[in-house]
Protein backbone atom coordinates (compact mmCIF):
# COMPACT_ATOMS: atom_id res chain seq x y z
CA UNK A 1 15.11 -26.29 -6.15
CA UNK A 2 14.16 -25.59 -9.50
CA UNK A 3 15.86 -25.14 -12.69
CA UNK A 4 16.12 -21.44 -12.30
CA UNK A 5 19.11 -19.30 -13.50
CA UNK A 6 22.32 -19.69 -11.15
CA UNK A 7 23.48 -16.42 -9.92
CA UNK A 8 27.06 -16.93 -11.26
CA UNK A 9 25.52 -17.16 -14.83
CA UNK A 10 24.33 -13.63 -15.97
CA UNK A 11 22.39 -12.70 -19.14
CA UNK A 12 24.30 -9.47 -20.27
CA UNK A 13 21.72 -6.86 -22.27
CA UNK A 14 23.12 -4.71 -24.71
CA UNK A 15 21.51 -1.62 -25.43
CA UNK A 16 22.63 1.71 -27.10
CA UNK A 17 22.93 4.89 -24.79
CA UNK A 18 19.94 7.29 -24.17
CA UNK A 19 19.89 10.72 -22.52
CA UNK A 20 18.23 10.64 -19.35
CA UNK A 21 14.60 12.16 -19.12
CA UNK A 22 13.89 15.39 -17.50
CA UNK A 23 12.21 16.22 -14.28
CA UNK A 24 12.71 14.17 -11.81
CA UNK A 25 10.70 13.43 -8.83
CA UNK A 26 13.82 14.69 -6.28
CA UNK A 27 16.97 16.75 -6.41
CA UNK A 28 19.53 14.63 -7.93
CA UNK A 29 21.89 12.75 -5.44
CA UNK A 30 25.65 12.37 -5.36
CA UNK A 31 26.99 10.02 -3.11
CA UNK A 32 30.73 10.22 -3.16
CA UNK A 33 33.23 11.33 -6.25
CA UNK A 34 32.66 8.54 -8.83
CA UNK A 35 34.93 7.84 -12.05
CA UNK A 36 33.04 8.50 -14.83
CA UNK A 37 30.58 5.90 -16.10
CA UNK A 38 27.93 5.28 -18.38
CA UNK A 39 24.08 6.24 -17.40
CA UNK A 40 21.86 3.52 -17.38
CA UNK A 41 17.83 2.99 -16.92
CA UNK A 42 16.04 0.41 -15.02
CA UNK A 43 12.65 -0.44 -13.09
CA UNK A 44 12.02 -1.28 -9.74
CA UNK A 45 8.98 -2.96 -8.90
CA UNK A 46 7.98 -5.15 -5.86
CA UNK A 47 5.34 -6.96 -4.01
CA UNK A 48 2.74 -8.08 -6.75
CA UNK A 49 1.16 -10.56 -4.20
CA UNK A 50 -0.91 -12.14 -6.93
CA UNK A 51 -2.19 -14.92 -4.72
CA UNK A 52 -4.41 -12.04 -2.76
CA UNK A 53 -7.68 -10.54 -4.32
CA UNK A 54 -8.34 -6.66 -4.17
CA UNK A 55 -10.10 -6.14 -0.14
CA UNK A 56 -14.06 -5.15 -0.26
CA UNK A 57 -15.00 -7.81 -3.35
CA UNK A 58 -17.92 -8.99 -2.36
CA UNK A 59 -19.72 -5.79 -1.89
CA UNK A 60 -19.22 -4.60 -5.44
CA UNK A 61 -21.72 -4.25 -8.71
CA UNK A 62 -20.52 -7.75 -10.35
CA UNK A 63 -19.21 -5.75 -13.16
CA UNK A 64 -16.53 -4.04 -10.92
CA UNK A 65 -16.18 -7.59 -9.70
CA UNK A 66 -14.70 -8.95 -12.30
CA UNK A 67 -12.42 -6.04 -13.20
CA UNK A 68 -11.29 -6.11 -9.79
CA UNK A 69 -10.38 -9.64 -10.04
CA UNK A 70 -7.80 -9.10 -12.69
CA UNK A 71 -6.38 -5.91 -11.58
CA UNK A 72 -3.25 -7.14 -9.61
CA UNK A 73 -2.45 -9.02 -12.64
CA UNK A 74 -2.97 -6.13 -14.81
CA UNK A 75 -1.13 -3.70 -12.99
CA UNK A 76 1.81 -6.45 -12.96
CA UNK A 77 1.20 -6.68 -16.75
CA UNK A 78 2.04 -2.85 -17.17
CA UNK A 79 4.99 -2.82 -15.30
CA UNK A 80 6.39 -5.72 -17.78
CA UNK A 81 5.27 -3.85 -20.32
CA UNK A 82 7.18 -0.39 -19.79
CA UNK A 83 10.08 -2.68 -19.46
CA UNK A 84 9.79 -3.29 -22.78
CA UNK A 85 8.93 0.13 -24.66
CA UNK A 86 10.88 2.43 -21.91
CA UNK A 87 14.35 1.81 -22.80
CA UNK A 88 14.81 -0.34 -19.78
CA UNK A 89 18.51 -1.62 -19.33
CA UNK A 90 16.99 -4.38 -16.39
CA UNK A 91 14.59 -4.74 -14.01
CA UNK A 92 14.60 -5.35 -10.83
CA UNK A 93 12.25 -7.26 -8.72
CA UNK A 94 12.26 -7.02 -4.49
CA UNK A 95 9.89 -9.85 -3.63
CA UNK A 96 6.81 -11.41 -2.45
CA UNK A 97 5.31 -11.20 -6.37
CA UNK A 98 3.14 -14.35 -5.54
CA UNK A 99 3.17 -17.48 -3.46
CA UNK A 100 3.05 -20.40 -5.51
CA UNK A 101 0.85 -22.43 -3.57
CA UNK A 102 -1.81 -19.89 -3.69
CA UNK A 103 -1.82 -18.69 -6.85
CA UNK A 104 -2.12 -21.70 -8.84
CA UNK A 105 -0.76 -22.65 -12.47
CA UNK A 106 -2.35 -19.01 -13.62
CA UNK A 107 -0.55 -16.69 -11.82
CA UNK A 108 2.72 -18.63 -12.47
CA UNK A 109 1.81 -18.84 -15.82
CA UNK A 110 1.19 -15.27 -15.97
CA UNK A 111 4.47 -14.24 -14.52
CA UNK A 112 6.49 -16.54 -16.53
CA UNK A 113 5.18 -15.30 -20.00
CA UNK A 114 6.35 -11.98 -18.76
CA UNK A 115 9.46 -12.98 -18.10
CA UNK A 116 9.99 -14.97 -21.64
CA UNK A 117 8.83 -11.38 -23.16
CA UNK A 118 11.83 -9.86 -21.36
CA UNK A 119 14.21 -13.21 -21.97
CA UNK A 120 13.03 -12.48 -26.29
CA UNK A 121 14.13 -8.69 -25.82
CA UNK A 122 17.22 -9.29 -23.91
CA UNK A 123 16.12 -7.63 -20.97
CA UNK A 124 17.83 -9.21 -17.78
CA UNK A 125 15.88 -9.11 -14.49
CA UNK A 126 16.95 -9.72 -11.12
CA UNK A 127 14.94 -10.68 -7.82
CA UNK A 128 15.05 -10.68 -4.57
CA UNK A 129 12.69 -12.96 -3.34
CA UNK A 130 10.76 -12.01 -0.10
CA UNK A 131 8.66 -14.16 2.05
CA UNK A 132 5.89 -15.02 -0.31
CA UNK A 133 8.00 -16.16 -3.21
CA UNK A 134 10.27 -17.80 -0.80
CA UNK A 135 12.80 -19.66 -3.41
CA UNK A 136 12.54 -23.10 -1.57
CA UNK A 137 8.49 -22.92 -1.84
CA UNK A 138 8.92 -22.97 -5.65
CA UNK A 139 8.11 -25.92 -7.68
CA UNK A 140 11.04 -27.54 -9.48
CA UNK A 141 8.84 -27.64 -12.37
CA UNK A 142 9.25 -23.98 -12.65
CA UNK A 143 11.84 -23.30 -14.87
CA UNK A 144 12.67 -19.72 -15.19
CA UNK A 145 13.93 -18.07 -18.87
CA UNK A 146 17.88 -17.52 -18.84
CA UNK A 147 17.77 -14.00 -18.35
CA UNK A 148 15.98 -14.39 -14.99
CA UNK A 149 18.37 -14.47 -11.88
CA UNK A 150 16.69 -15.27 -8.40
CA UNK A 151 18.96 -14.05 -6.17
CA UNK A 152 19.86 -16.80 -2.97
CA UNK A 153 18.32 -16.46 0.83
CA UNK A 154 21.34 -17.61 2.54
CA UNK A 155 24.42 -15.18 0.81
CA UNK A 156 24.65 -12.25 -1.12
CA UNK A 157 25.17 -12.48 -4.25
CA UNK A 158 27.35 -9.51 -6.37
CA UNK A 159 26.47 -9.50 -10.14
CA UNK A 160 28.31 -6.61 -12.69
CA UNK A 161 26.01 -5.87 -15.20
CA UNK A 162 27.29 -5.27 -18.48
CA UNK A 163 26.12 -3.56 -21.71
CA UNK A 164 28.08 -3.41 -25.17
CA UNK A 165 31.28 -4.98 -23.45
CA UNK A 166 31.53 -2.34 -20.98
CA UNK A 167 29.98 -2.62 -16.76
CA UNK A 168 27.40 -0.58 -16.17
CA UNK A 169 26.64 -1.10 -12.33
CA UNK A 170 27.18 -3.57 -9.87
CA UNK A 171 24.08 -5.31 -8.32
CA UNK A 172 24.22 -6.97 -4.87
CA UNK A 173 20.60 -8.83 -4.10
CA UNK A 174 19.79 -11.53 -1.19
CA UNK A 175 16.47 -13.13 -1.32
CA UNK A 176 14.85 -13.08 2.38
CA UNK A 177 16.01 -15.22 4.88
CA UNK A 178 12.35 -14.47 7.17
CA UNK A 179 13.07 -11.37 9.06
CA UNK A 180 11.01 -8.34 9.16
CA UNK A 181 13.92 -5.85 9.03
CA UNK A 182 16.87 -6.31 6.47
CA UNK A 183 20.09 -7.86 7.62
CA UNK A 184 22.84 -4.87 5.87
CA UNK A 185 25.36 -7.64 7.22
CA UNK A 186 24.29 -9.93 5.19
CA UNK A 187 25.17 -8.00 2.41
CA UNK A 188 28.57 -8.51 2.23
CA UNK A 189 29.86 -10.63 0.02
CA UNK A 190 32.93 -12.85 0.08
CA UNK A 191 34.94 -9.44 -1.27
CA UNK A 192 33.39 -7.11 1.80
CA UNK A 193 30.88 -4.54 0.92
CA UNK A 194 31.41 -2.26 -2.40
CA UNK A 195 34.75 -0.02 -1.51
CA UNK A 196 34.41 3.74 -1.81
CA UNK A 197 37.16 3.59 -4.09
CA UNK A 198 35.18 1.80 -6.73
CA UNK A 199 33.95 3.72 -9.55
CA UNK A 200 30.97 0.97 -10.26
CA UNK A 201 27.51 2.64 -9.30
CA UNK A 202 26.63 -0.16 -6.50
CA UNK A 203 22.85 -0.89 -6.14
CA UNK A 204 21.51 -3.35 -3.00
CA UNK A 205 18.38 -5.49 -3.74
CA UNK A 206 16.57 -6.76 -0.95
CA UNK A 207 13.32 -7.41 0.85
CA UNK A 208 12.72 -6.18 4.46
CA UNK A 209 12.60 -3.18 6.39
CA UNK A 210 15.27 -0.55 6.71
CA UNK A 211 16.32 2.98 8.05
CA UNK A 212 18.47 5.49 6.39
CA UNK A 213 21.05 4.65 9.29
CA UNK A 214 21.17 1.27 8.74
CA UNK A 215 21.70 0.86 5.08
CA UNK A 216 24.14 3.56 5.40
CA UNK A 217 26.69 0.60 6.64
CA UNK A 218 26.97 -0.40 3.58
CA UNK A 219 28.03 2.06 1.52
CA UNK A 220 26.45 1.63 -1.49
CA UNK A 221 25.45 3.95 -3.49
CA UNK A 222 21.54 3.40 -3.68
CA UNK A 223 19.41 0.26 -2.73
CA UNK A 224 16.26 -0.96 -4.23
CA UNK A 225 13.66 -2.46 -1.64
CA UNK A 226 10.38 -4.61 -0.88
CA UNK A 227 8.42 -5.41 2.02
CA UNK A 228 6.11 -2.14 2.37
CA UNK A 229 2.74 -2.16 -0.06
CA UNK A 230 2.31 1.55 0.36
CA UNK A 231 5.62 3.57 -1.67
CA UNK A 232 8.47 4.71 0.71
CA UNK A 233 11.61 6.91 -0.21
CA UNK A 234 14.16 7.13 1.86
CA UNK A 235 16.46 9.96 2.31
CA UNK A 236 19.67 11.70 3.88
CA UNK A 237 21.20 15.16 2.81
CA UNK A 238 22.14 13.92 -0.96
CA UNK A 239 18.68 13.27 -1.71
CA UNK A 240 17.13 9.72 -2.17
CA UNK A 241 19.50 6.82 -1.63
CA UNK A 242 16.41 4.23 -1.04
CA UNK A 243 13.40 3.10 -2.67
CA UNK A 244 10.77 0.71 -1.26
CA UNK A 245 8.34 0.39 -4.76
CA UNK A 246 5.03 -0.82 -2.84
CA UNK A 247 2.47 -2.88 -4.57
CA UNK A 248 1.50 -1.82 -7.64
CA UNK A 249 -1.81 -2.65 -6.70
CA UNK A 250 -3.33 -1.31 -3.48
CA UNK A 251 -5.87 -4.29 -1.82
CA UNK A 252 -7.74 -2.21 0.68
CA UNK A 253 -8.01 1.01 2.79
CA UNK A 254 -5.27 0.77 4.49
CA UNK A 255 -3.22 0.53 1.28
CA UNK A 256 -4.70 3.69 0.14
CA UNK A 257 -3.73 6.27 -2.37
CA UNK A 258 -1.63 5.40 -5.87
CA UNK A 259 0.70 2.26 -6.62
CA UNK A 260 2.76 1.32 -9.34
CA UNK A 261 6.73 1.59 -9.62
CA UNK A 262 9.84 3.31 -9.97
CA UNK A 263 11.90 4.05 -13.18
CA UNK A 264 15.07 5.02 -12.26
CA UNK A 265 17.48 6.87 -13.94
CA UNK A 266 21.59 6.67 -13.59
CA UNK A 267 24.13 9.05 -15.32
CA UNK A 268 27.40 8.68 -15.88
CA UNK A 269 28.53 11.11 -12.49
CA UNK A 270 26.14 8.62 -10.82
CA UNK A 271 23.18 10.98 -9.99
CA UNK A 272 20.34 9.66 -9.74
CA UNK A 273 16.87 10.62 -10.66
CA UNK A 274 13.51 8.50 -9.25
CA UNK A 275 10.40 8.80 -11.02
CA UNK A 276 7.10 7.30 -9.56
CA UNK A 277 4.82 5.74 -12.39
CA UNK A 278 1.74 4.82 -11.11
CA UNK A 279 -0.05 1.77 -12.84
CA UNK A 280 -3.21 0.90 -10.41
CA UNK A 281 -6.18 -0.34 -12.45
CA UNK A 282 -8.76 0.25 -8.44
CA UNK A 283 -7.81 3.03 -5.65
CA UNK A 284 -8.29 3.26 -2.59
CA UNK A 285 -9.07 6.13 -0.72
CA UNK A 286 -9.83 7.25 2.25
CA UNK A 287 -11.95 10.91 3.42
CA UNK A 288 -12.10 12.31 6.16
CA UNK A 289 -14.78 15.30 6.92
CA UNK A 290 -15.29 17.77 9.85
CA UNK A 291 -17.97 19.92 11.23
CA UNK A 292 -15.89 22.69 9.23
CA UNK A 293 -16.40 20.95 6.13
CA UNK A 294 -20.18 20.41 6.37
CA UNK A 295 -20.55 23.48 7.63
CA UNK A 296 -19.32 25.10 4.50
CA UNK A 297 -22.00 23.33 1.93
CA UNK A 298 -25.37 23.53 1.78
CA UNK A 299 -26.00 19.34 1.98
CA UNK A 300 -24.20 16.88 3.09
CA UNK A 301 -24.77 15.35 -0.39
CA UNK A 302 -23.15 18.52 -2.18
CA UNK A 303 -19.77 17.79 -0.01
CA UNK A 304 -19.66 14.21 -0.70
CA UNK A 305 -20.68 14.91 -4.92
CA UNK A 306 -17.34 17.51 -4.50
CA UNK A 307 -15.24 15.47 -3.25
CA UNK A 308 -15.72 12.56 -5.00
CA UNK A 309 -15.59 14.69 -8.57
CA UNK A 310 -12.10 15.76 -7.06
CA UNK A 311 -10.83 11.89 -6.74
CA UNK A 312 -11.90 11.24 -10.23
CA UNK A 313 -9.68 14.02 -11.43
CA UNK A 314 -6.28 13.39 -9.49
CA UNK A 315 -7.04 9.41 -10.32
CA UNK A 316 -7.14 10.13 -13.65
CA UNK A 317 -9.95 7.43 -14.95
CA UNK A 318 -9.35 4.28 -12.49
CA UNK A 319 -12.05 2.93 -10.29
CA UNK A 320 -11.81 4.69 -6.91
CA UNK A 321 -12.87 2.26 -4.07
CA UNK A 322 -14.01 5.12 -0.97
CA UNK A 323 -14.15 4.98 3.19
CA UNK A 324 -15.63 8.04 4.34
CA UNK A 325 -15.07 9.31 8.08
CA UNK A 326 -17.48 11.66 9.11
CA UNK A 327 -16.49 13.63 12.36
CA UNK A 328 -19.61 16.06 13.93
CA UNK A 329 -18.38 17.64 16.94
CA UNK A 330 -21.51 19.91 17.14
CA UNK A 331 -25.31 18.70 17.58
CA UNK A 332 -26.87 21.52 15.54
CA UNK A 333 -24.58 19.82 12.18
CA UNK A 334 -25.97 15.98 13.22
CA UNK A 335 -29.67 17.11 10.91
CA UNK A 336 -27.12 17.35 7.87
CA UNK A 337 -25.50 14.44 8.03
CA UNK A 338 -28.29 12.16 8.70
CA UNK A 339 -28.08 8.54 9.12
CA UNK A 340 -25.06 6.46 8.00
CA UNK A 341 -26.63 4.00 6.48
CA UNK A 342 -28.96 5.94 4.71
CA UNK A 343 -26.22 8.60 3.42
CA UNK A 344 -23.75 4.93 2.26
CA UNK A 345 -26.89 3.60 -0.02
CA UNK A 346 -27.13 6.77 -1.59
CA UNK A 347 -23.89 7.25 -2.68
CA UNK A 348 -23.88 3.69 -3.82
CA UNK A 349 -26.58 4.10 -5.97
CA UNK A 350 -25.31 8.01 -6.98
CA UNK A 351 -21.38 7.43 -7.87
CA UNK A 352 -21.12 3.51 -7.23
CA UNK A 353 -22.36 2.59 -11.33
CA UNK A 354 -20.53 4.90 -13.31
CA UNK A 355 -17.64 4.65 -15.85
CA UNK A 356 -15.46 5.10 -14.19
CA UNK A 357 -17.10 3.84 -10.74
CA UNK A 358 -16.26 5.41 -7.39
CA UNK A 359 -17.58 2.54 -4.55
CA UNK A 360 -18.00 3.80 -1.48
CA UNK A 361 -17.44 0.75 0.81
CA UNK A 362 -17.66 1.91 4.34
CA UNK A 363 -18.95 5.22 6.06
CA UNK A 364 -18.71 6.33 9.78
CA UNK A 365 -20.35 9.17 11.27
CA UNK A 366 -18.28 9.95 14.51
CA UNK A 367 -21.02 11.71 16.68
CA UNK A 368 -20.53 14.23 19.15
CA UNK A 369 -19.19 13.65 22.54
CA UNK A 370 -20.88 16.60 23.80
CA UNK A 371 -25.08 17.00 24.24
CA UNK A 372 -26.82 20.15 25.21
CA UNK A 373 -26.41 20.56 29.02
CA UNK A 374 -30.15 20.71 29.78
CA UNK A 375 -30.29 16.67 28.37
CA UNK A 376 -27.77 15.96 31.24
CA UNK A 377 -29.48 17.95 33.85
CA UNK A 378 -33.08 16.53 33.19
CA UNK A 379 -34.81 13.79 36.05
CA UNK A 380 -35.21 11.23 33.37
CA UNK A 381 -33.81 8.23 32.32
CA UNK A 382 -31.93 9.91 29.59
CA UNK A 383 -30.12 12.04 32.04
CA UNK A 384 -28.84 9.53 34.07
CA UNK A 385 -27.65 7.31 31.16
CA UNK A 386 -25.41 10.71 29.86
CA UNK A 387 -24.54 11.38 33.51
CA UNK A 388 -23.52 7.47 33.36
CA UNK A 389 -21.86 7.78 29.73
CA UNK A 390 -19.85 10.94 31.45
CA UNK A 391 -18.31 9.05 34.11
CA UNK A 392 -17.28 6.23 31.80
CA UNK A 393 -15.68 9.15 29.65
CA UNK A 394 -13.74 10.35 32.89
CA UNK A 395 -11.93 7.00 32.73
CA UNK A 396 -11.53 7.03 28.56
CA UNK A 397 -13.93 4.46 28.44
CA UNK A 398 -11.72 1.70 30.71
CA UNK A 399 -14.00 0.52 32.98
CA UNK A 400 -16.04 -0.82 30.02
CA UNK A 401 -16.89 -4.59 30.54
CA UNK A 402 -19.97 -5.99 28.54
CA UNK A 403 -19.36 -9.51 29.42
CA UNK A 404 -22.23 -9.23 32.38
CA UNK A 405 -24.94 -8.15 29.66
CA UNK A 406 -24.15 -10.89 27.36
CA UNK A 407 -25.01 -13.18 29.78
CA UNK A 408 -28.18 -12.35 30.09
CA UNK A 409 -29.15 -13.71 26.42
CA UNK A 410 -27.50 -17.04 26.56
CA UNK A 411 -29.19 -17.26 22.80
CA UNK A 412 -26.01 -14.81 21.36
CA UNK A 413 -23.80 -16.64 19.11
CA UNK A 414 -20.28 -17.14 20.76
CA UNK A 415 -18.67 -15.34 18.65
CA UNK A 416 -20.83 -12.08 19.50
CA UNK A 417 -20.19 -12.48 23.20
CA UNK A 418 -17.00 -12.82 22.84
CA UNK A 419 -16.56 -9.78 20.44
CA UNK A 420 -18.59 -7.41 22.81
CA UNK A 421 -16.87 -9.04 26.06
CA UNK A 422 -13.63 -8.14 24.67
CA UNK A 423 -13.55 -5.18 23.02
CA UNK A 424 -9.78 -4.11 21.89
CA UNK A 425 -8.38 -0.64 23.78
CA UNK A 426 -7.97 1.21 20.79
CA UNK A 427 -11.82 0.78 19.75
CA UNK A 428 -13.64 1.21 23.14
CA UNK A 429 -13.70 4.74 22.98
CA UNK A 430 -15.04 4.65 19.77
CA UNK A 431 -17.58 2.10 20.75
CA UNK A 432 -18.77 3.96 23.67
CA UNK A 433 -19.83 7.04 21.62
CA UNK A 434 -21.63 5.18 18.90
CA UNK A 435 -23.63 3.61 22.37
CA UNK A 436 -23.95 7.01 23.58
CA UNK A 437 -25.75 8.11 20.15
CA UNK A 438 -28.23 5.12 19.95
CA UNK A 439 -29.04 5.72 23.65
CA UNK A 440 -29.99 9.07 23.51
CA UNK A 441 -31.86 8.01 19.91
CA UNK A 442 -34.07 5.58 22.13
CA UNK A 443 -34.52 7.25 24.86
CA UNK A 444 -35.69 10.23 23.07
CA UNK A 445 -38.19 8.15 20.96
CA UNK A 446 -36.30 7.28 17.27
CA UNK A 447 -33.75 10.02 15.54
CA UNK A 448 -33.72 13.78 17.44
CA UNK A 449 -34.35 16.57 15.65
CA UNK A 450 -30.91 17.79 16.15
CA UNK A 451 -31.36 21.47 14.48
CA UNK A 452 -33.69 22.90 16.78
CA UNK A 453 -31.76 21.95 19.72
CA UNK A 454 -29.80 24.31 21.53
């Protein structure tokens, strides 16, 4: 292994008592009739992944470029550094921050000079390691500071954290042993899991995913979790008894909407108060408009401008990153809209340059699936291919098999036949009314002058 802190050997902090903020994010939680204690602070933060760039690079101005290329680490860098000007009693960390391999000396590097900034202000940190950060993939010539403890993958460890002479909490963390759901059982250490009788506010650390019912076995009394990029809190009748911190970087569309991590606050009855900080340097986001919503501007352009002014606001000066969805489900609203790739270089070039930028990466028009009756009742060649597209719709689009066509251009690269030959369930519904649109674009001789149809 490396030369990494043992688990038996903890770095105590020692830090005066504070009174605990105000306004919490949720209704304080009690979860059984604790002795009193003393109320403590700490972070919770999870999933850096700083081996993996920010999704959508290559399509960006190269100033955003480079800014996006050193946000994970910068949104890392401010959770360290609220650890250190937050009267933080510890931190703790729930795994996959980076793999090794992948991120090279720099991101180790990176990581470890946090860590000695937390080791030179006596701030301990604990981690559960999660797939990524596996603690066998680690180099040995990674030698953590002594106030770093990297919690095991093959027992739980139970740690008492102590300030001024005096416990504070009990920590019990397991680094991940390669499942996709947490083991609870694996929890218990060689003394059983925390007893109710205890008065030592219990907190599990772990990496994996859970259910309220499941880390209810346990009985502690909150647990600290990673595994999920996007922010989870889980709840029962008491209020919030887990946290899963998410990345506190989002990478793509799918990991939209604010990241960051959790300060959370213990006092001495053991309530406990979560408070989201978010710390993302790019955001993702993704819109979705209806016919209802075009319907209500005067341009298309006017909607987008509005919506986009109303991401700047709630993001508060960070880059947005944008994936519009654009559903018409009426042909007289189609003359709006326009062309997609028309409508995605003009936003580009309107919102894509500015200080702070808002990219728009991706746009879909989802056309209608209904055309004025008199196109399907005509004796051309456009009414039998919407007579055609309606019988294919009858079936949702399951009958669907393109492999015949591409055979008839044995020029197509493979990897095209085989995309078109094979195209997933979920997507061939989709891909059947984007056909539907450029056939009845063709067959009406280019782009139809949807308006003055009726």
């Amino acid at each position: 292994m490396n030369r990494c802190q043992d688990a038996s050997e903890v770095f105590v902090t020692s830090i005066d008592n504070r009174p605990i903020e105000p306004t919490p994010r949720h209704g304080e939680q009690q979860r059984r009739e604790p002795m009193p204690g003393e109320s403590f602070r700490f972070i919770h933060a999870s999933d850096f992944h700083l081996e993996k760039p920010l999704g959508d690079l290559d399509e960006l101005p190269p100033p955003l470029k480079e800014q996006m290329a050193l946000a994970p680490h910068q949104a890392m860098d401010a959770v360290f550094e609220a650890a250190l000007s937050k009267n933080i009693d510890f931190v703790l960390l729930t795994g996959d921050l980076l793999n090794p391999n992948a991120a090279g000396p720099y991101g180790i590097n990176r990581l470890l000079s946090q860590f000695e900034k937390l080791n030179q202000a006596k701030t301990a940190v604990y981690w559960a390691a999660g797939t990524a950060d596996d603690p066998q993939n680690w180099p040995d010539a990674c030698a953590f500071p002594p106030n770093v403890t990297l919690f095991p993958r093959d027992r739980a460890t139970a740690i008492s954290v102590v300030r001024g002479g005096r416990p504070i909490c009990q920590v019990v963390g397991r680094s991940s042993d390669g499942r996709a759901s947490l083991h609870v059982p694996g929890f218990q250490t060689e003394s059983g899991f925390q007893s109710e009788s205890s008065g030592e506010f219990t907190i599990g650390v772990g990496h994996g995913d859970a259910t309220t019912e499941t880390l209810a076995e346990s009985r502690f009394d909150f647990w600290c979790l990673g595994g999920r990029h996007n922010r989870l809190e889980l709840e029962d009748n008491d209020g919030v008894v887990a946290v899963f911190a998410g990345t506190p970087q989002g990478r793509d569309l799918k990991e939209a909407g604010p990241h960051g991590y959790s300060i959370i606050d213990v006092d001495a009855d053991h309530n406990v108060r979560v408070s989201e900080i978010q710390c993302d340097v790019f955001r993702y986001e993704n819109v979705k408009l209806d016919s209802a919503d075009v319907a209500s501007v005067g341009t298309i352009q006017n909607l987008i401008g509005e919506r986009i002014v109303r991401l700047q606001h709630d993001a508060g000066g960070r880059h947005l990153i944008i994936g519009w969805d654009i559903g018409i489900d009426s042909t007289d609203l189609m003359g709006r809209v326009g062309d997609s790739e028309s409508l995605l270089d003009w936003i580009q070039r309107e919102y894509g340059h500015g200080a702070p930028a808002a990219w728009s990466t991706r746009l879909r028009i989802r056309p209608p699936q209904k055309y004025p009756k008199s196109w399907y009742d005509e004796d051309t060649i456009l009414g039998d291919y919407l007579r055609i597209v309606g019988d294919h719709r009858k079936g949702d689009a399951k009958t669907i098999n393109l492999l015949p066509m591409t055979e008839e251009h044995p020029g197509l690269p493979t990897s095209t036949t085989t995309m078109l030959a094979e195209i997933p369930a979920p997507n061939k519904q989709e891909s059947l009314d984007q056909a539907t649109l450029l056939g009845v674009e063709l067959l009406r001789g280019g782009k139809p002058d949807w308006v003055k149809q009726s």
